[in-house]
N, C-alpha and C. Protein backbone atom coordinates (compact mmCIF):
# COMPACT_ATOMS: atom_id res chain seq x y z
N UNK A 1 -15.76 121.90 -80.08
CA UNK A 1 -16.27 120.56 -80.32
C UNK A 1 -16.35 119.76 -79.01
N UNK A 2 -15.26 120.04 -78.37
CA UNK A 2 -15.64 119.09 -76.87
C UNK A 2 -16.32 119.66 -76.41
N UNK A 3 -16.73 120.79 -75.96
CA UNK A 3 -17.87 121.44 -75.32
C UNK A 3 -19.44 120.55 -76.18
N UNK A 4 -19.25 120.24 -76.93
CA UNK A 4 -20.41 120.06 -77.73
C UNK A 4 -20.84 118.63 -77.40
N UNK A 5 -19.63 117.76 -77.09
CA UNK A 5 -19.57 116.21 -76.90
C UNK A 5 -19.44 116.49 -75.23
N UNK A 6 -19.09 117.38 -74.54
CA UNK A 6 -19.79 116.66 -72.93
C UNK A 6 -20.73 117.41 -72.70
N UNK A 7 -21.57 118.27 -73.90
CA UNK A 7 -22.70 118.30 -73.06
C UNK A 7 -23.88 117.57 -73.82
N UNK A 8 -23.57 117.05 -74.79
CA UNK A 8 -23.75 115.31 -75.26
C UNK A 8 -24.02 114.54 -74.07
N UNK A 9 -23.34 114.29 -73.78
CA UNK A 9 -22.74 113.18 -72.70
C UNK A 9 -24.38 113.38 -71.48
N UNK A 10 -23.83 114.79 -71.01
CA UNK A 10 -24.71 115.07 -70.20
C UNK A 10 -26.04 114.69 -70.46
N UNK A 11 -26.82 114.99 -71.30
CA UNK A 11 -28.03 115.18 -71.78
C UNK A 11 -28.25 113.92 -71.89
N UNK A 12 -27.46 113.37 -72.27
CA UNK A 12 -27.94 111.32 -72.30
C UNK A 12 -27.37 110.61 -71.32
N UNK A 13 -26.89 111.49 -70.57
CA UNK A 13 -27.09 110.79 -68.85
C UNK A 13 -28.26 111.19 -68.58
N UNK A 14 -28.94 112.51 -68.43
CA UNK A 14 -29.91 112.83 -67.67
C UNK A 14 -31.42 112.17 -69.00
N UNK A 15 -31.22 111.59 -69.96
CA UNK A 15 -32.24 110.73 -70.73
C UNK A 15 -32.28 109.80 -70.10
N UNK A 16 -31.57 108.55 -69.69
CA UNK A 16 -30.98 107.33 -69.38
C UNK A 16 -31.52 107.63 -67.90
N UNK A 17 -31.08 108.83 -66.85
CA UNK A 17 -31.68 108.44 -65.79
C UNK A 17 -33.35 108.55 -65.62
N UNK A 18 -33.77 109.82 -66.58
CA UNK A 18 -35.36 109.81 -66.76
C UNK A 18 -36.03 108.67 -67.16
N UNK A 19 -35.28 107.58 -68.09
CA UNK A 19 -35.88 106.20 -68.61
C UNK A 19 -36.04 105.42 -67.67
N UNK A 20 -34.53 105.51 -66.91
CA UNK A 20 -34.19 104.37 -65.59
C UNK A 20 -35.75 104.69 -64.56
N UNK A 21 -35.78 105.55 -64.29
CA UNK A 21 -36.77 106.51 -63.36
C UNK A 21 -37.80 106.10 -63.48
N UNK A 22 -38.34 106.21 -64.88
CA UNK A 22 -39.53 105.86 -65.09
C UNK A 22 -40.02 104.42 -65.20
N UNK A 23 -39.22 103.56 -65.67
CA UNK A 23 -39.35 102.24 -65.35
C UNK A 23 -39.32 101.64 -63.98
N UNK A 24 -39.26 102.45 -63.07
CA UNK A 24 -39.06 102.00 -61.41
C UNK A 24 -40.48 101.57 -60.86
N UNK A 25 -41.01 100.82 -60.04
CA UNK A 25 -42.62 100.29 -60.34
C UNK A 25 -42.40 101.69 -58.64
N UNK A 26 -43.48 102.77 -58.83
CA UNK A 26 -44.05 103.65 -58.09
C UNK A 26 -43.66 103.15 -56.57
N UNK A 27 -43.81 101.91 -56.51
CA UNK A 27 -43.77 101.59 -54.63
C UNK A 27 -42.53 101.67 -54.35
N UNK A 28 -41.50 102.16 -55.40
CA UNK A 28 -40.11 101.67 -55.11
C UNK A 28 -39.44 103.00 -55.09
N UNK A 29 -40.14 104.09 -55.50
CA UNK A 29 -39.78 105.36 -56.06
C UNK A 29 -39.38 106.26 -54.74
N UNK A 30 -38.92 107.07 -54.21
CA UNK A 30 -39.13 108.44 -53.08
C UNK A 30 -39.83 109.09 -53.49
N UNK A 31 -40.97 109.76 -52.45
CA UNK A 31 -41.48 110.73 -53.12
C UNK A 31 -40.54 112.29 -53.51
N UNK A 32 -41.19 112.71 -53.97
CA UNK A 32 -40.65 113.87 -54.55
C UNK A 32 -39.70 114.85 -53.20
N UNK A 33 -40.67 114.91 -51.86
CA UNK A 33 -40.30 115.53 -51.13
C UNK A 33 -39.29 114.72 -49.76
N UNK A 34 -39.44 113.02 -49.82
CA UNK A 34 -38.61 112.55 -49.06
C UNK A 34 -37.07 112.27 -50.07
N UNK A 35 -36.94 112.62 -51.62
CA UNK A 35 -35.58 112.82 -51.83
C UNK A 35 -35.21 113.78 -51.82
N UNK A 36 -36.10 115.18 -51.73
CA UNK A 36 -35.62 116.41 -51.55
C UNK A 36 -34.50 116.41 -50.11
N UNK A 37 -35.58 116.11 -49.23
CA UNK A 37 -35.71 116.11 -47.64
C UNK A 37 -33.57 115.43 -47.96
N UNK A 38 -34.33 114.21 -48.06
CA UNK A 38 -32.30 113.42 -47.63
C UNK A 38 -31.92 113.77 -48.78
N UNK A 39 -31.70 114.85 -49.77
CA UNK A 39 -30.78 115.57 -50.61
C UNK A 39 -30.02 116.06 -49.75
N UNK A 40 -31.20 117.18 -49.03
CA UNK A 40 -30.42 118.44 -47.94
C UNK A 40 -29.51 118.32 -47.60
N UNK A 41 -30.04 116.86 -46.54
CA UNK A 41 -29.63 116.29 -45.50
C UNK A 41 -28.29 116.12 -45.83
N UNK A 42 -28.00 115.22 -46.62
CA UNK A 42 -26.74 114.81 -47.30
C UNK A 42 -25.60 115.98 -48.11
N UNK A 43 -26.33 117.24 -48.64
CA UNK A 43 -25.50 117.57 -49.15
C UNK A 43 -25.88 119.40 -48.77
N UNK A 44 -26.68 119.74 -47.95
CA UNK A 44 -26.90 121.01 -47.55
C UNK A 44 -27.30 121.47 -48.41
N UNK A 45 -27.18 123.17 -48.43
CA UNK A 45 -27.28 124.51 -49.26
C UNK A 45 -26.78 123.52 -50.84
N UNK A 46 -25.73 122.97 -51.16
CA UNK A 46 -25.65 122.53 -52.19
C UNK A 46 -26.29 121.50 -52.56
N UNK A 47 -27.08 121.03 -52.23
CA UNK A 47 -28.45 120.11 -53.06
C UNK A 47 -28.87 120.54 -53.46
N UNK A 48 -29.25 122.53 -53.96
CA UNK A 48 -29.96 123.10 -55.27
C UNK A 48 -28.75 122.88 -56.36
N UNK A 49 -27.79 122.43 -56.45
CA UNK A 49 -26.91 122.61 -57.32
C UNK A 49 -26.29 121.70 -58.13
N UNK A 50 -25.81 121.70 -59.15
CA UNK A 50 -25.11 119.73 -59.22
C UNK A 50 -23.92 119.80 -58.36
N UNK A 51 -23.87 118.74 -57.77
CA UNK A 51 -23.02 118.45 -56.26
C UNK A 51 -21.57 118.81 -56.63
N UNK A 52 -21.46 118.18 -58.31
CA UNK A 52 -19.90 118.08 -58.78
C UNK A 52 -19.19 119.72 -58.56
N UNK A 53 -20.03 120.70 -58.57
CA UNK A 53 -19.41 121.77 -57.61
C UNK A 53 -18.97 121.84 -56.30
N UNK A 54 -17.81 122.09 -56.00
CA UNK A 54 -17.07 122.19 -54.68
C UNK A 54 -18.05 122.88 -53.72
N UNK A 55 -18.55 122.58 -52.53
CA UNK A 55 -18.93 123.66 -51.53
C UNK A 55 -18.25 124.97 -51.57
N UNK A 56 -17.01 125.79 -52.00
CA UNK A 56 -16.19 126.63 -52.03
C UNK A 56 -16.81 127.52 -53.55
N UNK A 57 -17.46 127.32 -54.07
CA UNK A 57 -17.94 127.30 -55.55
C UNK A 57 -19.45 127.93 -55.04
N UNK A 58 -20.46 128.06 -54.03
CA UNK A 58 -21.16 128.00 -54.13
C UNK A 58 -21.61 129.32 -54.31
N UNK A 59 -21.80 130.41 -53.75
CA UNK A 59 -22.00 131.53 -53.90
C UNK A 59 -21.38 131.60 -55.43
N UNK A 60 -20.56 131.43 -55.99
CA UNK A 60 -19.76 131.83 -57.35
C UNK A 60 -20.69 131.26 -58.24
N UNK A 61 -21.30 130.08 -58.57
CA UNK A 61 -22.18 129.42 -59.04
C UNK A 61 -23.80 129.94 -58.95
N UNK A 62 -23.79 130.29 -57.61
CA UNK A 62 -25.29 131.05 -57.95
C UNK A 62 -25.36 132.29 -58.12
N UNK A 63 -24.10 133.22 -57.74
CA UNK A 63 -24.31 134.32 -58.43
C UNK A 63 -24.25 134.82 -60.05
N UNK A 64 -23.47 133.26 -60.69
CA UNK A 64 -23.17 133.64 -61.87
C UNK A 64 -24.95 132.94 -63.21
N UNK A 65 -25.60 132.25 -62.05
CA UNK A 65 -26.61 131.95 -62.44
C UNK A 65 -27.79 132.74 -62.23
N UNK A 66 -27.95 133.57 -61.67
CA UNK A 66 -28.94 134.62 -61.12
C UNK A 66 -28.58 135.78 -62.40
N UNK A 67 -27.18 136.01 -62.89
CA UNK A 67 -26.72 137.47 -63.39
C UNK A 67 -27.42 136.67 -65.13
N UNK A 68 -27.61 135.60 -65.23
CA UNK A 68 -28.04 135.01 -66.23
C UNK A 68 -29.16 134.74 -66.55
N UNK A 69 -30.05 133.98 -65.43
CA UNK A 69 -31.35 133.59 -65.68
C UNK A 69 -31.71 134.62 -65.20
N UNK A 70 -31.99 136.02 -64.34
CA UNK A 70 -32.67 136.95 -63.44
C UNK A 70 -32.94 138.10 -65.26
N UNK A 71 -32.44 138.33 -65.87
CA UNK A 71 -32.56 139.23 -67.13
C UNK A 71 -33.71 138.67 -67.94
N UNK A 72 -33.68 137.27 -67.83
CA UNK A 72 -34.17 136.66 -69.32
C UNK A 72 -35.78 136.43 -68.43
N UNK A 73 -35.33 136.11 -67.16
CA UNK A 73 -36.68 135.73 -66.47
C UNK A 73 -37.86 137.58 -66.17
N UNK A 74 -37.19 138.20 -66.16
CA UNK A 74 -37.63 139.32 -66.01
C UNK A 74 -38.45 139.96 -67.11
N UNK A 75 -37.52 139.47 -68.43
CA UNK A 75 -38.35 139.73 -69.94
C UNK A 75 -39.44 139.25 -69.84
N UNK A 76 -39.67 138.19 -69.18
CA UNK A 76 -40.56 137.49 -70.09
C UNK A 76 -42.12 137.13 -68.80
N UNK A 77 -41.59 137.44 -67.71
CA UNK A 77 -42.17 137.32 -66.82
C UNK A 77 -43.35 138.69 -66.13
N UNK A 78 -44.45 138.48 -65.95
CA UNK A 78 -45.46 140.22 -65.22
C UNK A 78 -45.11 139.92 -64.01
N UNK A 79 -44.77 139.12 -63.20
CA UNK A 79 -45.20 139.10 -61.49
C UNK A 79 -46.48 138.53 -61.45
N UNK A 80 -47.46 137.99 -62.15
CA UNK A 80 -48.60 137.96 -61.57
C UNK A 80 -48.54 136.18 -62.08
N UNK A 81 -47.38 135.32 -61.95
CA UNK A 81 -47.40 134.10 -62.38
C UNK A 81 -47.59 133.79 -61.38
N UNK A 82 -48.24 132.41 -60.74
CA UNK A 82 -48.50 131.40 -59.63
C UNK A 82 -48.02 129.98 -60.05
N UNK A 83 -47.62 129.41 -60.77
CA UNK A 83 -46.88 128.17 -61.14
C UNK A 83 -45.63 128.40 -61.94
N UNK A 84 -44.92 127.63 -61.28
CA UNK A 84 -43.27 127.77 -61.76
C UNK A 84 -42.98 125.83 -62.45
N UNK A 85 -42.65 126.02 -63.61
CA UNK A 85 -42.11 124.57 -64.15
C UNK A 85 -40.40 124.23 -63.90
N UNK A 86 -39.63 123.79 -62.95
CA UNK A 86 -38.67 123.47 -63.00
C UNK A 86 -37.75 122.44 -63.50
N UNK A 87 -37.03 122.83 -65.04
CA UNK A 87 -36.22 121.98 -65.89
C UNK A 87 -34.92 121.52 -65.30
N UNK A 88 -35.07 120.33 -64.30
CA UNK A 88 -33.45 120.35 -64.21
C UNK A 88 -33.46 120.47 -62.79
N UNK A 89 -32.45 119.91 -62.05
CA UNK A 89 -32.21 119.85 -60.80
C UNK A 89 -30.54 119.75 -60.39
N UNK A 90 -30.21 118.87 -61.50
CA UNK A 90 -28.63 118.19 -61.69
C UNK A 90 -28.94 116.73 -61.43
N UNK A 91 -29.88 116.24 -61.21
CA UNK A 91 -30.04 114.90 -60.60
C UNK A 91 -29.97 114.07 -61.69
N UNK A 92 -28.90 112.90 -61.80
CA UNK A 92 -28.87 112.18 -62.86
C UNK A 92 -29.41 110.93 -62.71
């Protein structure tokens, strides 16, 4: 049940920041690639990740995400895709 209520939690943080987001008037926004850019900057190799992982975590975290998504992506995937849709970043 708590597993069920923080990832509750989660999901209506990351609603709440998509609302917040979208109500921002465009001139006020980063583009896509100058918050990438000072993600890096700020948080390195771990700006693909949600931050709340330790730097010490990192390899452990993407290997345990690769042994997960790399099976399911393989099913379903020929090689001959050219656009990738990315759900999710950790960015709240």
């Amino acid at each position: 049940m708590r597993g069920h209520v923080i990832r509750t939690s989660i999901l209506l943080k990351r609603l709440y920041g998509y609302v917040r987001r979208s109500l921002i008037p465009d001139s006020d926004k980063k583009s896509d690639i100058e918050y990438w850019r000072s993600r890096a900057k700020q948080f390195g190799k771990r700006a693909v990740l949600n931050v709340s992982h330790p730097g010490t975590e990192f390899n452990i975290v993407t290997e345990r995400q690769k042994s997960i998504l790399f099976p399911i992506l393989k099913s379903v995937l020929s090689g001959e895709e050219e656009i990738v849709l990315d759900f999710g970043s950790g960015e709240v």
